[in-house]
Protein backbone atom coordinates (compact mmCIF):
# COMPACT_ATOMS: atom_id res chain seq x y z
CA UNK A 1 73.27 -46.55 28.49
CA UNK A 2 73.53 -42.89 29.04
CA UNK A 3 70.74 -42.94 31.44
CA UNK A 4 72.73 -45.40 33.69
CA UNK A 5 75.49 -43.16 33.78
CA UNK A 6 73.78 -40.27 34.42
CA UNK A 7 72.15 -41.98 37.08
CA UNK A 8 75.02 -43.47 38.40
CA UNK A 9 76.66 -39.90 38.64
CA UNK A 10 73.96 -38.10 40.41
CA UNK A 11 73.74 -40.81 42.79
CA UNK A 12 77.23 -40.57 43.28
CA UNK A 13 76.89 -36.50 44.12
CA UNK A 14 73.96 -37.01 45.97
CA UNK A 15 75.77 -39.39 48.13
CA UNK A 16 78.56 -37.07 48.66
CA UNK A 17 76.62 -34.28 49.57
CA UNK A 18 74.09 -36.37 52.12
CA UNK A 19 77.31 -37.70 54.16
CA UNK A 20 79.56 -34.49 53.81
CA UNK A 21 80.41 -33.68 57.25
CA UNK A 22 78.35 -31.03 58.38
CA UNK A 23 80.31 -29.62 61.30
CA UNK A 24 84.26 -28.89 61.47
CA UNK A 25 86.80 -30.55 63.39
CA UNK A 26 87.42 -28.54 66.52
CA UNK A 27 91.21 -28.50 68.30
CA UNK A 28 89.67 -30.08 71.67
CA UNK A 29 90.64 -28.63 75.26
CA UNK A 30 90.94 -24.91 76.33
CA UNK A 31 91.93 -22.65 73.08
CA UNK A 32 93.78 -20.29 74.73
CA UNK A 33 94.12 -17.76 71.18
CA UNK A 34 89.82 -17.27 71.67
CA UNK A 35 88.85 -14.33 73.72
CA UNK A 36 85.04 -14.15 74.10
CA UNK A 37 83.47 -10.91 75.60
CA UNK A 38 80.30 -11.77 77.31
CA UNK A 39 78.35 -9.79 79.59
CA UNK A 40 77.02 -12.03 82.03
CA UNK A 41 79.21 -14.80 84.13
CA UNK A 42 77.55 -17.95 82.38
CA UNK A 43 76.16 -16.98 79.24
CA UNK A 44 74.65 -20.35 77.35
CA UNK A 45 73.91 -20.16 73.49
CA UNK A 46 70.64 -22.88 72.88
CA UNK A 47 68.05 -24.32 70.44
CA UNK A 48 64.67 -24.99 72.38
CA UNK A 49 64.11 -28.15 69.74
CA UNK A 50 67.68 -29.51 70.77
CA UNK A 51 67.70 -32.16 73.37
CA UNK A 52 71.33 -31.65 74.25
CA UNK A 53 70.20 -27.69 74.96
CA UNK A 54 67.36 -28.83 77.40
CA UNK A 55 69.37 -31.45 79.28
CA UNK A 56 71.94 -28.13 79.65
CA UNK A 57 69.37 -26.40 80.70
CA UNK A 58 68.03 -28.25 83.58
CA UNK A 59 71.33 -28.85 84.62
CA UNK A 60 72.09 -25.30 84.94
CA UNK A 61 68.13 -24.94 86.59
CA UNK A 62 68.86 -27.90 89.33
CA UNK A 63 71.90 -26.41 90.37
CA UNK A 64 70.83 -22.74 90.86
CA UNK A 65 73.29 -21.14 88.39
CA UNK A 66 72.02 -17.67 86.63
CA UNK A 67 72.91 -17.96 82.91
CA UNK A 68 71.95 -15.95 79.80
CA UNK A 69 70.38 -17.43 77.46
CA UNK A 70 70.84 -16.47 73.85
CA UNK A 71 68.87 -18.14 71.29
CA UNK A 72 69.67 -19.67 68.07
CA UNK A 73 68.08 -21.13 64.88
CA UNK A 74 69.28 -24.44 63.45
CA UNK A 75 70.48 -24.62 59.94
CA UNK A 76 67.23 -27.60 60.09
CA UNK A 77 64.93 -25.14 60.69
CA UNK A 78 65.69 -22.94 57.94
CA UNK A 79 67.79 -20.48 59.17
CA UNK A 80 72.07 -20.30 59.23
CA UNK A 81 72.81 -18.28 62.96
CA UNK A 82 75.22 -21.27 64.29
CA UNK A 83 76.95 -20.98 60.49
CA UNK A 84 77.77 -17.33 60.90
CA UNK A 85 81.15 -16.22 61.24
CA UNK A 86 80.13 -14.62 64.47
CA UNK A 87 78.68 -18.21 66.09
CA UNK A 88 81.78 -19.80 64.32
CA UNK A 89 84.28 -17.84 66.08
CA UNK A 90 82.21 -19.09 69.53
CA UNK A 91 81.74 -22.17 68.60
CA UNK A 92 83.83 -23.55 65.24
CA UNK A 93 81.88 -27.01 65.32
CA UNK A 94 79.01 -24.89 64.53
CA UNK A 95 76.66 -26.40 66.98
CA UNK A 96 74.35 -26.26 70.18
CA UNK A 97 74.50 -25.83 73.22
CA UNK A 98 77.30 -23.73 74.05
CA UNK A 99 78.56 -22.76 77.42
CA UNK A 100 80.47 -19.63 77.60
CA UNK A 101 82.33 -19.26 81.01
């Protein structure tokens, strides 16, 4: 019996943790209270791996529009830079791509 409860309860926590929201809910529309410095005029933060990034990328490539690119690691590949408080005060989904205007 106790083996069916403790199964029951892991698979109950491992449930919770596999479909715990990994993002946060963002206010949507322009947040006036964020001031970004940025050096450039179009600065865009980007994953190479993420097809969202690329499809951001081309866009900005077809339309002629110089852009920094910054880098970042996804929490998938091992690494936490969009889970910073430095990316989270960018970006408080936590996510990529980001266009900073």
């Amino acid at each position: 019996m106790w083996e069916f409860i403790f199964g029951f309860l892991f698979g109950a926590l491992a449930y919770k943790w596999w479909t715990y929201p990994r993002t946060k809910p963002t206010k949507p529309g322009l947040n006036k209270d964020i001031f970004l410095n940025h050096k450039d005029e179009v600065e865009l933060y980007y994953n190479t791996m993420s097809s969202a990034s690329q499809k951001v990328r081309v866009a900005l490539g077809e339309a002629g529009v110089k852009f920094r690119p910054i880098h970042k690691v996804l929490p998938t590949s091992g690494a936490w830079e969009t889970k910073s408080p430095e990316y989270l005060r960018i970006n408080p989904a936590g996510t990529v791509p980001v266009l900073v205007h």
